[in-house]
N, C-alpha and C. Protein backbone atom coordinates (compact mmCIF):
# COMPACT_ATOMS: atom_id res chain seq x y z
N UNK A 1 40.06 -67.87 -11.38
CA UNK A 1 40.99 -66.80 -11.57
C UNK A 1 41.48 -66.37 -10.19
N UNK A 2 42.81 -66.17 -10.24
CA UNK A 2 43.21 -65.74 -8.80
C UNK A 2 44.46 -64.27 -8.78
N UNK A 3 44.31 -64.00 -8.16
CA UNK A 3 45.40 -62.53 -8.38
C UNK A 3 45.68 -62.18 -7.03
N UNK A 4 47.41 -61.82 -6.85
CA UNK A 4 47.50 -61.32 -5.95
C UNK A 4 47.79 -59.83 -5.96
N UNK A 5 47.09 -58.67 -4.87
CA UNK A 5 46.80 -57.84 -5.06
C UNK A 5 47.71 -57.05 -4.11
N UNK A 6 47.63 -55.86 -4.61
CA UNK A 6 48.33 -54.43 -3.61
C UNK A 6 47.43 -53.45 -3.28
N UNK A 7 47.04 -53.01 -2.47
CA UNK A 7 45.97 -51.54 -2.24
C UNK A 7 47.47 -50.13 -1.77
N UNK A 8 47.43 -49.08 -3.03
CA UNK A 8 48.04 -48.54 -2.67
C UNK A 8 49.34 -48.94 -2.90
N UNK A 9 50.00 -50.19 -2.97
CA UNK A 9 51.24 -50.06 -2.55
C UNK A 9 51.69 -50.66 -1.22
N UNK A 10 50.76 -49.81 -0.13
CA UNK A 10 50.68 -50.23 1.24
C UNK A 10 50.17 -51.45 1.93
N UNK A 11 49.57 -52.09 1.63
CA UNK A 11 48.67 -53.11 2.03
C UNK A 11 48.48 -54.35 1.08
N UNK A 12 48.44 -55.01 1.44
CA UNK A 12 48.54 -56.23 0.49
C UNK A 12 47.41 -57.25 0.53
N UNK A 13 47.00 -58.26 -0.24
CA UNK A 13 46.59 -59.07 0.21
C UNK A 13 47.15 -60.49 0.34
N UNK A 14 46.83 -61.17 1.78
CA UNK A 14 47.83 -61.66 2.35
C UNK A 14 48.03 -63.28 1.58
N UNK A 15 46.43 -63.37 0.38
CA UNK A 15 46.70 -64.81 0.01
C UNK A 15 46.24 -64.58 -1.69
N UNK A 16 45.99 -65.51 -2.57
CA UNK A 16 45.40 -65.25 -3.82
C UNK A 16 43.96 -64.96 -3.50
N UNK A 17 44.13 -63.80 -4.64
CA UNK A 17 42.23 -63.83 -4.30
C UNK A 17 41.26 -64.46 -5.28
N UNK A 18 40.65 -65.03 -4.73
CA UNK A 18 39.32 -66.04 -5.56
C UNK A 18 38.59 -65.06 -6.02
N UNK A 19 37.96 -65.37 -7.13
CA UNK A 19 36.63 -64.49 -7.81
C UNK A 19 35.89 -65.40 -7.94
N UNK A 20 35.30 -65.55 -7.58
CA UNK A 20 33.42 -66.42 -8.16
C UNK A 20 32.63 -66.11 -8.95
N UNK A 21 32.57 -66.42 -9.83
CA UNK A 21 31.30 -66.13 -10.75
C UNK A 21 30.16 -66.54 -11.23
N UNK A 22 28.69 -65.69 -10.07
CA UNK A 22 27.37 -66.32 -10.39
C UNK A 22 26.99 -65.97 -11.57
N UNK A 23 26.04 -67.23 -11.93
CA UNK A 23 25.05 -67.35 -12.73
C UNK A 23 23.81 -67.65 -12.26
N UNK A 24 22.59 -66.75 -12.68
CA UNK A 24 20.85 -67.22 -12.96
C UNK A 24 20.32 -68.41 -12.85
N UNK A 25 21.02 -68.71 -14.44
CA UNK A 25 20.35 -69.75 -15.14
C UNK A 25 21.52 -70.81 -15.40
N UNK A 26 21.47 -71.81 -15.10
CA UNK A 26 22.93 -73.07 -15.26
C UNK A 26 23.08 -72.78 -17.36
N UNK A 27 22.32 -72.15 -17.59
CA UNK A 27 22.28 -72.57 -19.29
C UNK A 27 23.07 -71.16 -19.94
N UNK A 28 23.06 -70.19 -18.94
CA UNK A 28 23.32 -69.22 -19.05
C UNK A 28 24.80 -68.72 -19.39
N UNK A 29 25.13 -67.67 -20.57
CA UNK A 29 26.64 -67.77 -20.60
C UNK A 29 26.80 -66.04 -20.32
N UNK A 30 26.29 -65.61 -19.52
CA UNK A 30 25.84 -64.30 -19.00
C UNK A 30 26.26 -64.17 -17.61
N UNK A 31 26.98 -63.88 -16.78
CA UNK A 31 27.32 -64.27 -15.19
C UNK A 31 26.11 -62.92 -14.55
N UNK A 32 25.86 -63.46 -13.47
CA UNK A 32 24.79 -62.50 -12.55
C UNK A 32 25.35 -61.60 -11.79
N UNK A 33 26.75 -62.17 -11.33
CA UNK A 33 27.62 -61.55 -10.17
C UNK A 33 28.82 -61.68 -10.58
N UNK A 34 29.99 -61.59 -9.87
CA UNK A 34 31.12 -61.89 -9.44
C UNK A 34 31.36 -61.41 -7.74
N UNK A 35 31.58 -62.71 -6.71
CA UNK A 35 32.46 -62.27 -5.89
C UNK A 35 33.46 -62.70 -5.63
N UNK A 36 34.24 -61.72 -4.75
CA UNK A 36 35.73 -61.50 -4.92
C UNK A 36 36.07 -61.43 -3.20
N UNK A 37 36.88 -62.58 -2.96
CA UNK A 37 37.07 -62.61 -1.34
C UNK A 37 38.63 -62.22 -1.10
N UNK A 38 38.91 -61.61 -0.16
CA UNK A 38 40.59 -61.39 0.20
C UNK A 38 40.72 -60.70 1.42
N UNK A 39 42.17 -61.11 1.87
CA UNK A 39 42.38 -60.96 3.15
C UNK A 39 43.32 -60.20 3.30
N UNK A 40 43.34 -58.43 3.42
CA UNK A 40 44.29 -57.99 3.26
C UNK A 40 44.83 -57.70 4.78
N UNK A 41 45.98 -57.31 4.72
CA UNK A 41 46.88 -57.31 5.76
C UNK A 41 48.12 -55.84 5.61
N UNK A 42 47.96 -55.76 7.30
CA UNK A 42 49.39 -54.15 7.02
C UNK A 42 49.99 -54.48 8.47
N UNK A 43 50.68 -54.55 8.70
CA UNK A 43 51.40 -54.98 10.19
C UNK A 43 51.02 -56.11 10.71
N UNK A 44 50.42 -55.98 12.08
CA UNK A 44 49.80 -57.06 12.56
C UNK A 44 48.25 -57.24 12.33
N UNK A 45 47.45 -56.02 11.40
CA UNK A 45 46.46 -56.11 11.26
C UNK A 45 45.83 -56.75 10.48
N UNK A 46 44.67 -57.37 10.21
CA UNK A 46 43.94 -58.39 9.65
C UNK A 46 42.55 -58.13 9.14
N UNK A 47 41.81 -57.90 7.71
CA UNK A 47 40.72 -58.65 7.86
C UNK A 47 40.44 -59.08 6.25
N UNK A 48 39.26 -59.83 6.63
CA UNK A 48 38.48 -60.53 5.38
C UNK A 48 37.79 -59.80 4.56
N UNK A 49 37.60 -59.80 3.42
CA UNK A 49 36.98 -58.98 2.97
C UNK A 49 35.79 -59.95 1.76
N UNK A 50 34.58 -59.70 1.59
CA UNK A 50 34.16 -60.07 0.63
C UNK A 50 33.37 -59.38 -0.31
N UNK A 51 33.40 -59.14 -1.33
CA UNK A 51 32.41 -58.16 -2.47
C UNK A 51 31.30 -58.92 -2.65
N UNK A 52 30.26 -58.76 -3.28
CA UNK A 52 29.58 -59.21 -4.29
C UNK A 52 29.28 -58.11 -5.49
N UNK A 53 29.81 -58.41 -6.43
CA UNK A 53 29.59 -57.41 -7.90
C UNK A 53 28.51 -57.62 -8.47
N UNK A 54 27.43 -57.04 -8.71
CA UNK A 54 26.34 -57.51 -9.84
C UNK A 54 26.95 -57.49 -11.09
N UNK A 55 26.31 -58.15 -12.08
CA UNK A 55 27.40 -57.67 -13.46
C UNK A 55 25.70 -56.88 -13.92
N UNK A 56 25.55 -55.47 -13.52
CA UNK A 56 24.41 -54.87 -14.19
C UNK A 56 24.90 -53.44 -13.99
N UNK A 57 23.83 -52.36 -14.25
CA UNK A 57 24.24 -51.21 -14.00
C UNK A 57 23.53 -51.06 -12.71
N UNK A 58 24.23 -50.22 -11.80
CA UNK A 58 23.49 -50.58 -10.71
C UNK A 58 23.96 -48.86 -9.67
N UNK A 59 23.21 -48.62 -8.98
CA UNK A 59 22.82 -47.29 -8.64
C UNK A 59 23.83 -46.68 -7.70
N UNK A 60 23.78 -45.31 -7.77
CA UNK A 60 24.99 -44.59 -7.03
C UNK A 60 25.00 -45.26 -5.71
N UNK A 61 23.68 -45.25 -5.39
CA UNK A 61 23.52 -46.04 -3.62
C UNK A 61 24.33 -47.32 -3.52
N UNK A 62 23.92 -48.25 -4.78
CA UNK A 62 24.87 -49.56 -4.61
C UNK A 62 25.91 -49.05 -4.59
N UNK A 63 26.38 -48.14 -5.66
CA UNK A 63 27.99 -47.95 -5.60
C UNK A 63 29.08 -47.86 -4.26
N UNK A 64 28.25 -46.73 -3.62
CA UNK A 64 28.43 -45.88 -2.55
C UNK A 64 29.00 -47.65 -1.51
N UNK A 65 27.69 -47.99 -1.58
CA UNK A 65 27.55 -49.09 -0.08
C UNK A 65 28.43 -50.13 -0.32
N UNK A 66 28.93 -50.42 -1.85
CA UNK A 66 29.77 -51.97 -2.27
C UNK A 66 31.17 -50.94 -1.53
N UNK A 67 31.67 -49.77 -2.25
CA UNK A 67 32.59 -48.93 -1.65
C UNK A 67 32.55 -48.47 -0.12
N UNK A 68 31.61 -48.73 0.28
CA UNK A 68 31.78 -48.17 1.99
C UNK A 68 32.05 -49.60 2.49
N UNK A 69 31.71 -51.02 2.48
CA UNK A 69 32.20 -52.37 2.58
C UNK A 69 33.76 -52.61 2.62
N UNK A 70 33.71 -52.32 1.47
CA UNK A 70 35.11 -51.88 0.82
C UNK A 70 36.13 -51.25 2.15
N UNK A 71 35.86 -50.09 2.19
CA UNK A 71 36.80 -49.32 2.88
C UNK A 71 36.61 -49.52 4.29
N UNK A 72 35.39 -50.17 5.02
CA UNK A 72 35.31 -50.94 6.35
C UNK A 72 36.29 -51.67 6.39
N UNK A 73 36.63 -52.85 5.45
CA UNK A 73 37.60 -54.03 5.59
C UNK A 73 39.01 -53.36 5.53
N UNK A 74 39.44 -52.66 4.82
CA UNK A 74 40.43 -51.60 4.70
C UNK A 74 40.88 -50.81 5.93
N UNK A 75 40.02 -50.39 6.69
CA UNK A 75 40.71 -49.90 7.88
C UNK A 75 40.36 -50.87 8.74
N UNK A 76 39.69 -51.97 8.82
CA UNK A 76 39.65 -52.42 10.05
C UNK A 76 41.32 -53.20 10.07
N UNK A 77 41.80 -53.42 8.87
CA UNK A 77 43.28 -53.93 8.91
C UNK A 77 44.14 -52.94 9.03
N UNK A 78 43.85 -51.35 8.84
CA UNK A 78 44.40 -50.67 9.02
C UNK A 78 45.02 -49.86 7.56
N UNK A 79 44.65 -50.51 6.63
CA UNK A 79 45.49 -50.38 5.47
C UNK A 79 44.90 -48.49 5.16
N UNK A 80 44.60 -48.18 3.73
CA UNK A 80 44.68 -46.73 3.72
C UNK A 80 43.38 -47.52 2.47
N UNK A 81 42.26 -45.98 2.52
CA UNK A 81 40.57 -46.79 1.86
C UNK A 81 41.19 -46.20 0.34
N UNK A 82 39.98 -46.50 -0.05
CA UNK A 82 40.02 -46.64 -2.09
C UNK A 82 39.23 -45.38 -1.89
């Protein structure tokens, strides 16, 4: 699956973005994860970004830290955070 994305409006990402989706168990029709790589861009600024999603419920702390990742890659290109 690939999607090209907008943050805001302002910022873009500069290519399709890949999603990956782990699995456990090869037998498994349950995914463990999803990550999601992209390279967003706002002027001349640049960076990579990569997630990893658990597919579980998972704690304000994870939340917090997948979202502070998040908004690192976001300004280091300069774009405006989530």
């Amino acid at each position: 699956m690939a999607a090209t994305a907008a943050v805001s409006g302002r910022c873009a990402s500069s290519r399709a973005v890949p999603v990956a989706v782990g699995y456990g168990d090869p037998k498994s029709v349950v995914p463990r994860d999803m990550t999601v790589a992209m390279t967003v861009k706002k002027g001349t600024g640049k960076k990579d970004i990569k997630l990893t999603i658990p597919n579980q419920d998972i704690t304000p702390q994870k939340e917090a830290a997948l979202k502070k990742q998040l908004n690192t890659g976001l300004k280091a290109a300069g774009c405006p955070t989530a």
